[in-house]
Protein backbone atom coordinates (compact mmCIF):
# COMPACT_ATOMS: atom_id res chain seq x y z
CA UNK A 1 -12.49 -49.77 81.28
CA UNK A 2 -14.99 -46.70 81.21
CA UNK A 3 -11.91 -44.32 81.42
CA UNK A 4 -10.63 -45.98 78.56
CA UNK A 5 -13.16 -45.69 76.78
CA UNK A 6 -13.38 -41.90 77.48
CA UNK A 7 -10.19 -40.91 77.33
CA UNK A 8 -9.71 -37.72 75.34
CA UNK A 9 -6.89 -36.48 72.96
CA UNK A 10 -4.67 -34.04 74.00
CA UNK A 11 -5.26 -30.59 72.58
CA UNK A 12 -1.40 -30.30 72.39
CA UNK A 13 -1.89 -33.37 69.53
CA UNK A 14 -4.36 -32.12 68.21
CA UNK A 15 -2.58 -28.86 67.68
CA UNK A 16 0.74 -30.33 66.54
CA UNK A 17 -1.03 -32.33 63.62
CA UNK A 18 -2.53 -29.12 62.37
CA UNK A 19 0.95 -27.20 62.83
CA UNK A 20 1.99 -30.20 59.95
CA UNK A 21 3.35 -29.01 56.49
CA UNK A 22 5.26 -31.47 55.42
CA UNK A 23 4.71 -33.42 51.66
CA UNK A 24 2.68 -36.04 54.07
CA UNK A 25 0.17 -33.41 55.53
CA UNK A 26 -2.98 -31.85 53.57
CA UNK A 27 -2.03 -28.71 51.82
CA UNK A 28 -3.10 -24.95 52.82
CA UNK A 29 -4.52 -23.60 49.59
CA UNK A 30 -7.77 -22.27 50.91
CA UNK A 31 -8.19 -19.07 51.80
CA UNK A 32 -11.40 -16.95 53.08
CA UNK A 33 -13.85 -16.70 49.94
CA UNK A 34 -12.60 -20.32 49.16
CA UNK A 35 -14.34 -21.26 52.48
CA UNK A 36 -17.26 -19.15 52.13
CA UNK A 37 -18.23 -20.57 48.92
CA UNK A 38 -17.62 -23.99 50.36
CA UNK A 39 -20.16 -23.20 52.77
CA UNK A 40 -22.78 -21.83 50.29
CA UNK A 41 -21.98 -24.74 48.01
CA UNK A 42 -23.20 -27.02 51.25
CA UNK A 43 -25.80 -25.28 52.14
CA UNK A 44 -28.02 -23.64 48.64
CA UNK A 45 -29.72 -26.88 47.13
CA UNK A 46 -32.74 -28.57 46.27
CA UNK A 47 -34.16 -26.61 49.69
CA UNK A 48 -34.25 -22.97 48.66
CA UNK A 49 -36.12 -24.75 45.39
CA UNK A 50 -37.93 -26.82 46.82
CA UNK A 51 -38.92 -27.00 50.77
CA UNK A 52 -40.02 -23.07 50.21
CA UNK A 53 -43.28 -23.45 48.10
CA UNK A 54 -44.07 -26.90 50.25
CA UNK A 55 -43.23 -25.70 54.05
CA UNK A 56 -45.48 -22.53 52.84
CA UNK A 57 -48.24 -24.59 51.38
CA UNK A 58 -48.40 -27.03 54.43
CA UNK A 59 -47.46 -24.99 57.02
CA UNK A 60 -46.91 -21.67 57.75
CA UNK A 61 -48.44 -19.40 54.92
CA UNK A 62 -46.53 -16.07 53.84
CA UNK A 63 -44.80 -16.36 56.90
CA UNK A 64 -42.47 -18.95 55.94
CA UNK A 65 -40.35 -16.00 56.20
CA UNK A 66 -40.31 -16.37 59.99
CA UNK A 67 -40.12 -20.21 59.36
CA UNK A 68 -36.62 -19.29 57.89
CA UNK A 69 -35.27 -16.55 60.29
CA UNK A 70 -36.16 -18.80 63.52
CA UNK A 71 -33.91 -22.19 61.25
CA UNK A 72 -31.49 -19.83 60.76
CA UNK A 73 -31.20 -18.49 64.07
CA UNK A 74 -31.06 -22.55 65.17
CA UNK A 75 -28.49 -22.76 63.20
CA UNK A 76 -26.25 -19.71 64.18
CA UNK A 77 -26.04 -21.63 67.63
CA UNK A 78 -24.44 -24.15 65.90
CA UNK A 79 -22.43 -21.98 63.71
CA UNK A 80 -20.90 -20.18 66.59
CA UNK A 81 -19.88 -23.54 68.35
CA UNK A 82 -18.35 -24.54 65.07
CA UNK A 83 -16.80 -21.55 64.88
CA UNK A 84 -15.25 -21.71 67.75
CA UNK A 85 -13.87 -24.88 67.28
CA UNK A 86 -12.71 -24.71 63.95
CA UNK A 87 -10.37 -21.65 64.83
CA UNK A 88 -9.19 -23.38 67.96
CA UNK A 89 -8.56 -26.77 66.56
CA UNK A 90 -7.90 -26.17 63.34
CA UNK A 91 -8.11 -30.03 62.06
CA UNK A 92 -9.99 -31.77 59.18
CA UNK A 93 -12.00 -33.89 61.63
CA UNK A 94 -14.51 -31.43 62.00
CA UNK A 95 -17.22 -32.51 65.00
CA UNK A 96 -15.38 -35.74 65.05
CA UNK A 97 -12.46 -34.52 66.60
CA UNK A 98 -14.05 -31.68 68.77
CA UNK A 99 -15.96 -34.22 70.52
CA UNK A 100 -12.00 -36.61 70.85
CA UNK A 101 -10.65 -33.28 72.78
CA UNK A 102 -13.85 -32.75 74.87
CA UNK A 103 -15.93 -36.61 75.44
CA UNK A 104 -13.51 -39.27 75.30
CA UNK A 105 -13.09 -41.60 72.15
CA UNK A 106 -15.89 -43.55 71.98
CA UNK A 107 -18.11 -40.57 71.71
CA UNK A 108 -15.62 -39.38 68.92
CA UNK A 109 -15.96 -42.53 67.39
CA UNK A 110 -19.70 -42.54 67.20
CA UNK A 111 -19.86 -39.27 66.17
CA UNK A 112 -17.49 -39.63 63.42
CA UNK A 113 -19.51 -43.05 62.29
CA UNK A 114 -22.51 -40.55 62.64
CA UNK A 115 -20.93 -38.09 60.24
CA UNK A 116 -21.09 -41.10 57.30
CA UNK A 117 -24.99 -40.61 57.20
CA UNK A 118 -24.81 -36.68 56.76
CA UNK A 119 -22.13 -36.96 54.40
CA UNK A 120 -21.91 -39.86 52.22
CA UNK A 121 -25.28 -40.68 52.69
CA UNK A 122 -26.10 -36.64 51.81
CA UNK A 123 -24.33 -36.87 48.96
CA UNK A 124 -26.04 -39.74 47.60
CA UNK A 125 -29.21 -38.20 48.44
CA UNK A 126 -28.64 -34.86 46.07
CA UNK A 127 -27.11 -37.27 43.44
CA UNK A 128 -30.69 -38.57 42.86
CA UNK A 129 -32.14 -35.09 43.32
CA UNK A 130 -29.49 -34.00 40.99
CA UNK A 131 -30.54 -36.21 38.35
CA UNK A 132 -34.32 -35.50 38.28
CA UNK A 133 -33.27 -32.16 37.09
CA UNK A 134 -31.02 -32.98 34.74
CA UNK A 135 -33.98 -34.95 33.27
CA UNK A 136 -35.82 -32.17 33.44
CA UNK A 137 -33.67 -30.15 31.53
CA UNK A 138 -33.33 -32.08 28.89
CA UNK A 139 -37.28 -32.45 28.08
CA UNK A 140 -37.73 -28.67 28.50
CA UNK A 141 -35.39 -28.91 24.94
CA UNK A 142 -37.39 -31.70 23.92
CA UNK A 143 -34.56 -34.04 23.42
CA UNK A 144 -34.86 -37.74 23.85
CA UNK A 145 -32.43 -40.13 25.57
CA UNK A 146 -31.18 -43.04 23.82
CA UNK A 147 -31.73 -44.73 26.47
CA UNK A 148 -33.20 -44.89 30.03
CA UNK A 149 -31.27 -43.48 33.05
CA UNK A 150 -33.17 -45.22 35.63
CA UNK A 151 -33.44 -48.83 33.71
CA UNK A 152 -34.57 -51.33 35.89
CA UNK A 153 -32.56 -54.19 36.52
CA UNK A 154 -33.09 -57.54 38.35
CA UNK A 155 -30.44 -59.29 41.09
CA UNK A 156 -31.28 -62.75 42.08
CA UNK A 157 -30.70 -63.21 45.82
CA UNK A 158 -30.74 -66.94 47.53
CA UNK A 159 -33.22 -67.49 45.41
CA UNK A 160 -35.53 -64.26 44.93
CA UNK A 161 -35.54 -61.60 42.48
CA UNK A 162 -34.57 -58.01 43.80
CA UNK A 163 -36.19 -55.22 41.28
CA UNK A 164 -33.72 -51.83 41.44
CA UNK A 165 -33.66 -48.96 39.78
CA UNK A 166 -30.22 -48.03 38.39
CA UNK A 167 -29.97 -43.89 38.39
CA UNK A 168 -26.74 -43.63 35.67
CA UNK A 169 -27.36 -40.09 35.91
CA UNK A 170 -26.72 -40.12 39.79
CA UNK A 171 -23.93 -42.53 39.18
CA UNK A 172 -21.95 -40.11 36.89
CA UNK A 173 -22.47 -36.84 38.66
CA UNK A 174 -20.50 -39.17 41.72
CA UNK A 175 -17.68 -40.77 40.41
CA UNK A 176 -17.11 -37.02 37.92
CA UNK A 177 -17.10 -35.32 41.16
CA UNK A 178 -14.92 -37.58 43.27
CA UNK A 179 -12.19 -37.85 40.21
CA UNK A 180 -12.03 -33.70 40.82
CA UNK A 181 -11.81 -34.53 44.60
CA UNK A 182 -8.97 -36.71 43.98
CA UNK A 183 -7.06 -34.46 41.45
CA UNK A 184 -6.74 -31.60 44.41
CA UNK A 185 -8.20 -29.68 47.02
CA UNK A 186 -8.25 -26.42 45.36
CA UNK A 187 -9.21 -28.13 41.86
CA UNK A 188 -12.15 -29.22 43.89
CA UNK A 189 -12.86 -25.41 45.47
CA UNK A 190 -12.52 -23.95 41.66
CA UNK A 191 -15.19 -26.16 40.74
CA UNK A 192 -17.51 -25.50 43.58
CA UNK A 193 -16.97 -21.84 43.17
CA UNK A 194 -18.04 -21.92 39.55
CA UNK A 195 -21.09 -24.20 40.75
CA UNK A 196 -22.29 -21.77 43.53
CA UNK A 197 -21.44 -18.43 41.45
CA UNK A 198 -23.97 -19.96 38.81
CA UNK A 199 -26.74 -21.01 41.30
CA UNK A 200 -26.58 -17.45 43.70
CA UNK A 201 -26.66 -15.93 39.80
CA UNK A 202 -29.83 -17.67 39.20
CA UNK A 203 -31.68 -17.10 42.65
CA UNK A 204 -30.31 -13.30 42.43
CA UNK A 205 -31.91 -13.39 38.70
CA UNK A 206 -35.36 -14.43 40.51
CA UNK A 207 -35.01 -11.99 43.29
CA UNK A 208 -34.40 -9.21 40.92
CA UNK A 209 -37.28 -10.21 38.55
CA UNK A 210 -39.67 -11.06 41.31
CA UNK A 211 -39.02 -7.75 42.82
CA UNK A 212 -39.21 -5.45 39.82
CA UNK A 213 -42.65 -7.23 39.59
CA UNK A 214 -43.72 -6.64 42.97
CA UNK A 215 -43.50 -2.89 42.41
CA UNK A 216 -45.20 -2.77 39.21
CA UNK A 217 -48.07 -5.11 40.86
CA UNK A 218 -47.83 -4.35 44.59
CA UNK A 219 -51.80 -4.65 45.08
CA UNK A 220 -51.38 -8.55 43.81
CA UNK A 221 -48.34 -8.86 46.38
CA UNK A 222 -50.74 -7.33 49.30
CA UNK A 223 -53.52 -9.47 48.58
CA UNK A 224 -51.41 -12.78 48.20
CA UNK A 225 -49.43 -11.92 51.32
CA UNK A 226 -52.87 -11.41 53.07
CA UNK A 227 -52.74 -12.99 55.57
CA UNK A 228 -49.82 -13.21 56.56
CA UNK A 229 -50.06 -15.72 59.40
CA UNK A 230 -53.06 -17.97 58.25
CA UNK A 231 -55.37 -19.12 61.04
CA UNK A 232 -54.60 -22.37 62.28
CA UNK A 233 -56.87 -25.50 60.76
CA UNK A 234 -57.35 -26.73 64.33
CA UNK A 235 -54.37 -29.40 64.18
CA UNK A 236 -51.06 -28.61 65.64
CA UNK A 237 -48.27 -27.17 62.76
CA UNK A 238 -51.13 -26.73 60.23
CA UNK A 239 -50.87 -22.70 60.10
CA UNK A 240 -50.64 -20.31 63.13
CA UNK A 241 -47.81 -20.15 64.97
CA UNK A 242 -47.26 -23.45 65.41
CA UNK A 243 -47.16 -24.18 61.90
CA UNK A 244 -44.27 -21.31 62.23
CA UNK A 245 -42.84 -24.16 64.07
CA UNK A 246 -43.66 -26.64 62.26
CA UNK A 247 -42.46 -25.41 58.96
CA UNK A 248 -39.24 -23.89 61.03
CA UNK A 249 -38.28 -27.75 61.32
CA UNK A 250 -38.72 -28.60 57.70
CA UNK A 251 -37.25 -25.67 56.29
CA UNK A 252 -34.25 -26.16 58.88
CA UNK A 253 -32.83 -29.12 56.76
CA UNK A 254 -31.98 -26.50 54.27
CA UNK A 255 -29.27 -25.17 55.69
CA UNK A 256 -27.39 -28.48 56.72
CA UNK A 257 -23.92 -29.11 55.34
CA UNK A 258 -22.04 -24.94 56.85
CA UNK A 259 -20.29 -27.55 59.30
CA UNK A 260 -18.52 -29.06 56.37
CA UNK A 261 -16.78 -25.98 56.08
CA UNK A 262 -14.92 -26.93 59.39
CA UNK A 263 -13.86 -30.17 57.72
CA UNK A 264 -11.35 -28.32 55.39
CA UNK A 265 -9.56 -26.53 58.31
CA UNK A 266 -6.10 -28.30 57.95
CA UNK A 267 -6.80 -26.77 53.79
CA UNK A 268 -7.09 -23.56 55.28
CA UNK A 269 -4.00 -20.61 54.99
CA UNK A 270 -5.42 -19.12 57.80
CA UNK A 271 -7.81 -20.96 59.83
CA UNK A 272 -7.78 -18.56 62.88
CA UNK A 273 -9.44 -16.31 61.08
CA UNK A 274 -10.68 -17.35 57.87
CA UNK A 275 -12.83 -20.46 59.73
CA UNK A 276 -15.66 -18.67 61.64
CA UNK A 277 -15.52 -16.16 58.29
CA UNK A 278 -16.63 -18.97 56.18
CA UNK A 279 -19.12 -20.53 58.52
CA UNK A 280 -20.84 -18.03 60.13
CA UNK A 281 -20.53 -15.69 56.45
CA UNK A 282 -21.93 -18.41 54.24
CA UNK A 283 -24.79 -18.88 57.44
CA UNK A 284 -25.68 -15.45 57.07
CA UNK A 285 -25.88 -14.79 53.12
CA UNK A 286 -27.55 -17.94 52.61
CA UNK A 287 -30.21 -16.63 55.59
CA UNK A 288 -30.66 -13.44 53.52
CA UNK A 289 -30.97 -15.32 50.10
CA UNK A 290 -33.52 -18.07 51.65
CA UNK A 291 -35.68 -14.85 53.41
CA UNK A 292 -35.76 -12.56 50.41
CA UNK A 293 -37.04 -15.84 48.41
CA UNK A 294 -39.92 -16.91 50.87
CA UNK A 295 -41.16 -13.17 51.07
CA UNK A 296 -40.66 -12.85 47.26
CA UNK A 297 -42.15 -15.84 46.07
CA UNK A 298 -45.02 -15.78 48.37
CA UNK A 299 -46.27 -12.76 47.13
CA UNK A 300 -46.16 -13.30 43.42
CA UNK A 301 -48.00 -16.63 43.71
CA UNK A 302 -50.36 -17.51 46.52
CA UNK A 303 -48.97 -19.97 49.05
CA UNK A 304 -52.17 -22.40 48.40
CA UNK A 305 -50.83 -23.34 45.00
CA UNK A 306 -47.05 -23.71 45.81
CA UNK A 307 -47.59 -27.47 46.94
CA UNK A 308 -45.72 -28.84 43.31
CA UNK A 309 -42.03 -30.10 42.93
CA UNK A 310 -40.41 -26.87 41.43
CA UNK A 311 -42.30 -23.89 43.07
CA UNK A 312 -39.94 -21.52 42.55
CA UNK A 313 -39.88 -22.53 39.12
CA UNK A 314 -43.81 -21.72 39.43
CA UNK A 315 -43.06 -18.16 40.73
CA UNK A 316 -41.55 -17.43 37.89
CA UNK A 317 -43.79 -18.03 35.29
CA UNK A 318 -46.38 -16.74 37.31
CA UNK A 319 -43.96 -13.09 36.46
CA UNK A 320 -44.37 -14.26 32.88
CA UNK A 321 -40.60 -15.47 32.90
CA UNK A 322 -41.65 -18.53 30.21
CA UNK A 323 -37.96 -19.56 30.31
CA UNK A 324 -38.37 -20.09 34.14
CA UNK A 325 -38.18 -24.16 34.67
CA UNK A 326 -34.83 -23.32 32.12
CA UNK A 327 -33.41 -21.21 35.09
CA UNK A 328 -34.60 -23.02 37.71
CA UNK A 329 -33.12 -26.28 36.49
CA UNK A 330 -29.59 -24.54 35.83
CA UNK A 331 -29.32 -23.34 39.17
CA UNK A 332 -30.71 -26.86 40.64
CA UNK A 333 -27.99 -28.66 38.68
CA UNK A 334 -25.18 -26.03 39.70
CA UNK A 335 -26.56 -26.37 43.52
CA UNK A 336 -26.47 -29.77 43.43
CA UNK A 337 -23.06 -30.35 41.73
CA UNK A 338 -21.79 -28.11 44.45
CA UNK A 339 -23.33 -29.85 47.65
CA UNK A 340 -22.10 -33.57 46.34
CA UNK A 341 -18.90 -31.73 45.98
CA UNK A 342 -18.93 -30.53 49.24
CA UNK A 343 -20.34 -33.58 51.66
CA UNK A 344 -17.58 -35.92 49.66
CA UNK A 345 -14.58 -33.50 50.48
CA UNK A 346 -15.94 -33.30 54.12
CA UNK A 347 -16.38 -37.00 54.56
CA UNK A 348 -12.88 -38.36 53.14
CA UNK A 349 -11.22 -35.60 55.53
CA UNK A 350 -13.10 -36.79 58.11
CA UNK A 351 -12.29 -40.40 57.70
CA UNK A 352 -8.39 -38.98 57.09
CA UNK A 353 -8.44 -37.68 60.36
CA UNK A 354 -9.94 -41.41 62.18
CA UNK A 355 -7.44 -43.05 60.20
CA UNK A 356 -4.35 -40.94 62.00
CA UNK A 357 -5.69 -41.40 65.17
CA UNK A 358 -5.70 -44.96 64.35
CA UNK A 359 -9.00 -45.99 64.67
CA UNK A 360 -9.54 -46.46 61.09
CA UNK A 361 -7.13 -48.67 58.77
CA UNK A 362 -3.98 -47.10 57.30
CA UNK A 363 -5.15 -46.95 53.70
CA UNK A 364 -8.04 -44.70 54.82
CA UNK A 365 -5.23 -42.15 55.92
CA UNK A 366 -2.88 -42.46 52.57
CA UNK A 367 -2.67 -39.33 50.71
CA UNK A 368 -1.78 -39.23 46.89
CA UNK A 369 2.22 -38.59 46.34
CA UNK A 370 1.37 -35.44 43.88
CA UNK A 371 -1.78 -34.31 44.91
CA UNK A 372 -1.71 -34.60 48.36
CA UNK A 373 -5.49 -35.46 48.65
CA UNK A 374 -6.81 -38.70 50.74
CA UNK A 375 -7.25 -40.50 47.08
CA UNK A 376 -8.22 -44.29 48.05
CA UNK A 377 -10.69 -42.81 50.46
CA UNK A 378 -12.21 -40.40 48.36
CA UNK A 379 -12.93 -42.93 45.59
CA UNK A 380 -14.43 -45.87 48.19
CA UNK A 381 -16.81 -42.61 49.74
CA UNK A 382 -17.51 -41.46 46.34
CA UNK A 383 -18.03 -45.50 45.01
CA UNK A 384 -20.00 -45.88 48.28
CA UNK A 385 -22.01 -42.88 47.65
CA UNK A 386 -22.42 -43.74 44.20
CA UNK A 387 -24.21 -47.35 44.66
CA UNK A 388 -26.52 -45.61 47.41
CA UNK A 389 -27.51 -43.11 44.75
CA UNK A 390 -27.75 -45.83 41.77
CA UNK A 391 -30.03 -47.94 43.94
CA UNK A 392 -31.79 -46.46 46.73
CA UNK A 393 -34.75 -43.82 46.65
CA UNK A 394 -34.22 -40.53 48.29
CA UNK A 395 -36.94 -41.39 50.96
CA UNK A 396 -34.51 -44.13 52.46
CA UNK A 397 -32.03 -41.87 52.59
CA UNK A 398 -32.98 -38.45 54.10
CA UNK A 399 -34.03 -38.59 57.37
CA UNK A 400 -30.94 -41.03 58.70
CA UNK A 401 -29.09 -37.80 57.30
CA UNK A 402 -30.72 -35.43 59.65
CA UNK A 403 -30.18 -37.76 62.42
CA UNK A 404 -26.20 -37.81 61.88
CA UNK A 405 -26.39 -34.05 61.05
CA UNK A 406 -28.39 -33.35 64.14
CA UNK A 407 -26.25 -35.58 66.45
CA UNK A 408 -23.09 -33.71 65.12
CA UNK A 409 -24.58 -30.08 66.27
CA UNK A 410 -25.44 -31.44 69.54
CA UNK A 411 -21.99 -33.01 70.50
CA UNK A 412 -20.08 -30.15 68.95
CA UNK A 413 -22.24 -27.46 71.20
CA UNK A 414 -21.68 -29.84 74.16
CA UNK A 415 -18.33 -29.46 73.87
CA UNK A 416 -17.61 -26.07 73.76
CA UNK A 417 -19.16 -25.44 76.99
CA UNK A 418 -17.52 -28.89 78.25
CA UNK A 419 -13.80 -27.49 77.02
CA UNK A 420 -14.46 -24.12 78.52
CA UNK A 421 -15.00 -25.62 81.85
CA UNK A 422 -11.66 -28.07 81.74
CA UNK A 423 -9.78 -25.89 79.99
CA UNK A 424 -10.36 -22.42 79.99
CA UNK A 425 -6.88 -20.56 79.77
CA UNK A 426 -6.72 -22.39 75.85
CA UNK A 427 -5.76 -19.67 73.42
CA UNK A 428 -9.20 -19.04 71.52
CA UNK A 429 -9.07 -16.63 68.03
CA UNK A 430 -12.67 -16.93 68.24
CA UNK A 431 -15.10 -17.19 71.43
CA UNK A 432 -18.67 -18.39 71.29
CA UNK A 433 -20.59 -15.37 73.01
CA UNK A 434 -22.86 -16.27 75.89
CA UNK A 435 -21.57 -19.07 76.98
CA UNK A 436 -23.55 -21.70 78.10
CA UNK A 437 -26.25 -19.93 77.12
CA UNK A 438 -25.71 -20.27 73.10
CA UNK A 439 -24.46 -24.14 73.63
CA UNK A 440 -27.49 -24.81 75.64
CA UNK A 441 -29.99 -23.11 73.03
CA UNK A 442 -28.10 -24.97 69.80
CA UNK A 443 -28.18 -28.58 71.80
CA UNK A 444 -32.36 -27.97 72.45
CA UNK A 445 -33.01 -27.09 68.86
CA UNK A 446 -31.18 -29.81 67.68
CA UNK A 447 -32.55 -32.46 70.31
CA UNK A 448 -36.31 -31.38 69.32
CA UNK A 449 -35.61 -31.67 65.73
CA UNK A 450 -33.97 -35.41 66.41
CA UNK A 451 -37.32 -36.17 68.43
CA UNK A 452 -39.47 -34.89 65.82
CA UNK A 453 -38.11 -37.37 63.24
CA UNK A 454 -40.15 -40.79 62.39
CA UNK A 455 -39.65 -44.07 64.20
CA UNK A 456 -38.27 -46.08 61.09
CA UNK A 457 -35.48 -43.14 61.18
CA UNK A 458 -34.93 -43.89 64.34
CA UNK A 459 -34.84 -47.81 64.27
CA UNK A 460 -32.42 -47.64 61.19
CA UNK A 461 -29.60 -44.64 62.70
CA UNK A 462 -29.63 -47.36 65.32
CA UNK A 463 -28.46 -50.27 63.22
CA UNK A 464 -25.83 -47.90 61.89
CA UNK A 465 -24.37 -47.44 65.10
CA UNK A 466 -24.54 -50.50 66.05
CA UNK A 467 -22.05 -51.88 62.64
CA UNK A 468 -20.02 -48.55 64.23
CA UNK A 469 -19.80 -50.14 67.61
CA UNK A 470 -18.74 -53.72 66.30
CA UNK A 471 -16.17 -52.06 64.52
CA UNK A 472 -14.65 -50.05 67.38
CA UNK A 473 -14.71 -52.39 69.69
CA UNK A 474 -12.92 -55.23 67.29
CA UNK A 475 -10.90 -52.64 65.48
CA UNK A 476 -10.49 -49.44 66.81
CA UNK A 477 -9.99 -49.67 69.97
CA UNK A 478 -7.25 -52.38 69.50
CA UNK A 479 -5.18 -49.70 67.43
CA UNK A 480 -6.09 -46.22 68.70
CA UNK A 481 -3.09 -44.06 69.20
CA UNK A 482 -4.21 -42.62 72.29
CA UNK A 483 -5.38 -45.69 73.73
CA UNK A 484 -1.61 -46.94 73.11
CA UNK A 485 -0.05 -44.25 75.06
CA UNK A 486 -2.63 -45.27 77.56
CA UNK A 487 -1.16 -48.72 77.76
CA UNK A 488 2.28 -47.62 77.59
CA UNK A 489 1.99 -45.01 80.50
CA UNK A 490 0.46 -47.31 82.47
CA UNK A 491 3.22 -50.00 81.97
CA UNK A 492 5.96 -47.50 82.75
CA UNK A 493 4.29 -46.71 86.16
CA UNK A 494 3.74 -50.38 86.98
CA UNK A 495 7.57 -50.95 86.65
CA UNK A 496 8.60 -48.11 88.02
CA UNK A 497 6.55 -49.48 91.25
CA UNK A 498 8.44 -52.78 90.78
CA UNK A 499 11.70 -50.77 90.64
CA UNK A 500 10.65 -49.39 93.60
């Protein structure tokens, strides 16, 4: 029963379903700056406007600068695993199937279920961020709606009243975003390179402003950047080095979504090469982009007074930029656009992948005749996503994210050093250096950031998993293709010992 349960897919499958081309496979159209962008498009959101000016303000002072280059680092241990990975296996099931070849399938399975909450549920998430901007952008032109997008609307159930909040704004941006996902996959990479080319436009625009200022005004940079490390309040993560820490862990959540770059590796022309390029290459710019932002913004405007919902927007009037919310909000809404993009592409490929393995129903797997994108599952995810967005605040939302983000990172480093062990003659285009050292350092960062999360976070991932297991065990299980061979092996060697 157990080795059931943890039997693993043959890498030889694995490989021959990425080896596909026919008119029933995913098409290669992606090549090396497709994926990079992808990755940047995951990765630059509401964080580099937002978490900056708070993690600074709560936590760690100017040096919210080493805040980012200790996430970052985190992260690279990750990024090299997925790297790895990606170039070896080069399949649209992303962590999902990394941990089928390396754990068994019910450790696929629930990290696959786990991969729902970063991306469906992250998408949903920025769709509500998305449209507080929008919002915003419209008053700064002092236009008025004619009518509300968050009207309030009131479902009887079994005899109560249920008050919701209906975000049309968040509703649109989804089902806009999945129609582009449906029309094709490099439709949808056009988009999302126009998206991140306008919001890396806009935070190059404040880097370049917000340095021309500091040289002109250095002294006022000195004295806001002074100090540098504010002593610590007496409480643990309130300044010092552990509020380092501390705001390390917040600021971390900014860079989730590079592993969805590993989702479009059956896209890819050339995903022995071109994979790690666009994980580990959209890691590293969007490392630069997020440290010359702290250390930029931190000096123009003192950290104390960066506690407010668009800091960076702040910063830049504080350089007497007066059209600063105006850029801001642009590069928000072109962020934004970008990441829902992004976490819906990786999450119907994901679910395209479960689907051939059989552990999901057939429809999920069905790709569109002309297109050749997973169309009915793209528009449920996007539908799904949609109604989370239209109905549920972004504080319900968030953390059960990080928990399926988190989980992903810490199977996907697991199994590199797992697969190494049981198989280590497998041709590799890329190898994780320092290996187990890097796995080992990627699983504790993640593991202390999933401990760090609240109870309620905990208590509802749970429940999730628990829906995941009723379905695998009454579903899945009964029609997994490796679980078949399984059976069928086994009942050729019992009658074979009857022959005998």
């Amino acid at each position: 029963m157990a080795s059931k349960l943890l039997a693993t897919k043959p890498i030889d499958a694995i490989l021959a379903e990425a080896a596909e081309t026919h008119e029933h496979s995913l098409k290669r159209a992606l090549g090396p700056i497709n994926l990079v962008t992808l990755g940047i498009g995951a990765i630059i959101g509401a964080g580099i406007f937002v978490l900056t000016g708070t993690a600074a303000a709560q936590f760690a002072g100017p040096a919210i600068v080493i805040s980012y280059i200790i996430a970052g680092a985190g992260c690279v241990f990750a990024g090299l695993c997925y790297a790895e990975f990606a170039s070896m296996l080069p399949i649209a099931g992303s962590a999902y199937t990394y941990g089928y070849a390396t754990m068994g399938e019910l450790v696929a399975w629930i990290i696959g279920w786990a991969l729902v909450l970063e991306y469906a549920f992250g998408a949903a998430t920025v769709a509500v961020g998305w449209s507080g901007f929008v919002s915003s952008l419209i008053g700064f032109f002092g236009a008025k709606l004619p009518f509300n997008p968050t009207p309030a609307i009131i479902i009887p159930v079994f005899g109560h009243t249920l008050h919701a909040q209906v975000d049309i704004f968040a509703l649109s941006a989804l089902v806009v975003i999945t129609i582009i996902l449906v029309v094709g996959v490099r439709e949808s990479a056009n988009f999302n390179s126009g998206a991140v080319m306008i919001k890396v436009s806009v935070v190059l625009i404040f880097i370049g402003l917000a340095a021309a200022y500091a040289f002109g005004h250095w002294h006022r940079m000195q004295v806001n950047w002074h100090p540098f490390i504010p002593k610590n309040t007496g409480h643990f993560g309130q300044f010092g080095w552990s509020g380092i820490m501390r705001g390390a862990g917040v600021v971390f959540f900014a860079y989730i979504g590079f592993d969805a770059v590993s989702t479009a590796a059956q896209e890819a022309r050339n995903p022995q090469k071109d994979m790690p390029f666009g994980i580990l290459g959209s890691l590293i710019v969007c490392t630069v982009l997020y440290i010359f932002v702290a250390g930029l913004l931190t000096g123009v405007k003192s950290y104390t007074s960066l506690n407010v919902p668009a800091p960076v927007a702040e910063g830049a009037a504080a350089i007497g930029v007066r059209w600063g919310v105006l850029l801001i909000d642009l590069g928000a809404i072109a962020g934004l656009a970008s990441v829902m993009l992004v976490m819906l592409l990786g999450q119907s490929r994901v679910l395209y992948t479960m689907s051939r393995d059989g552990l999901l129903w057939g429809w999920v797997g069905k790709l569109h005749p002309r297109f050749r994108t997973p169309y009915i599952t793209s528009i449920v995810v996007g539908l799904f996503a949609a109604f989370l967005a239209a109905f549920f605040p972004i504080t319900l939302l968030g953390e059960l994210v990080s928990l399926g983000t988190l989980l992903a990172f810490t199977i996907v480093c697991l199994g590199v050093w797992v697969l190494r062990v049981r198989h280590p003659g497998v041709h590799r285009p890329f190898r994780t250096p320092w290996v187990p050292v890097v796995p080992i350092c990627g699983m504790i960062v993640s593991v202390a950031l999933m401990l760090s999360l609240d109870a309620p976070a905990w208590i509802g991932f749970g429940a999730w998993l628990i829906v995941g297991q009723i379905i695998y065990f009454t579903y899945s299980r009964k029609h997994s293709t490796v679980q078949r061979t399984l059976a069928a092996g086994a009942s050729q060697e019992q009658n074979a010992q009857v022959r005998r």
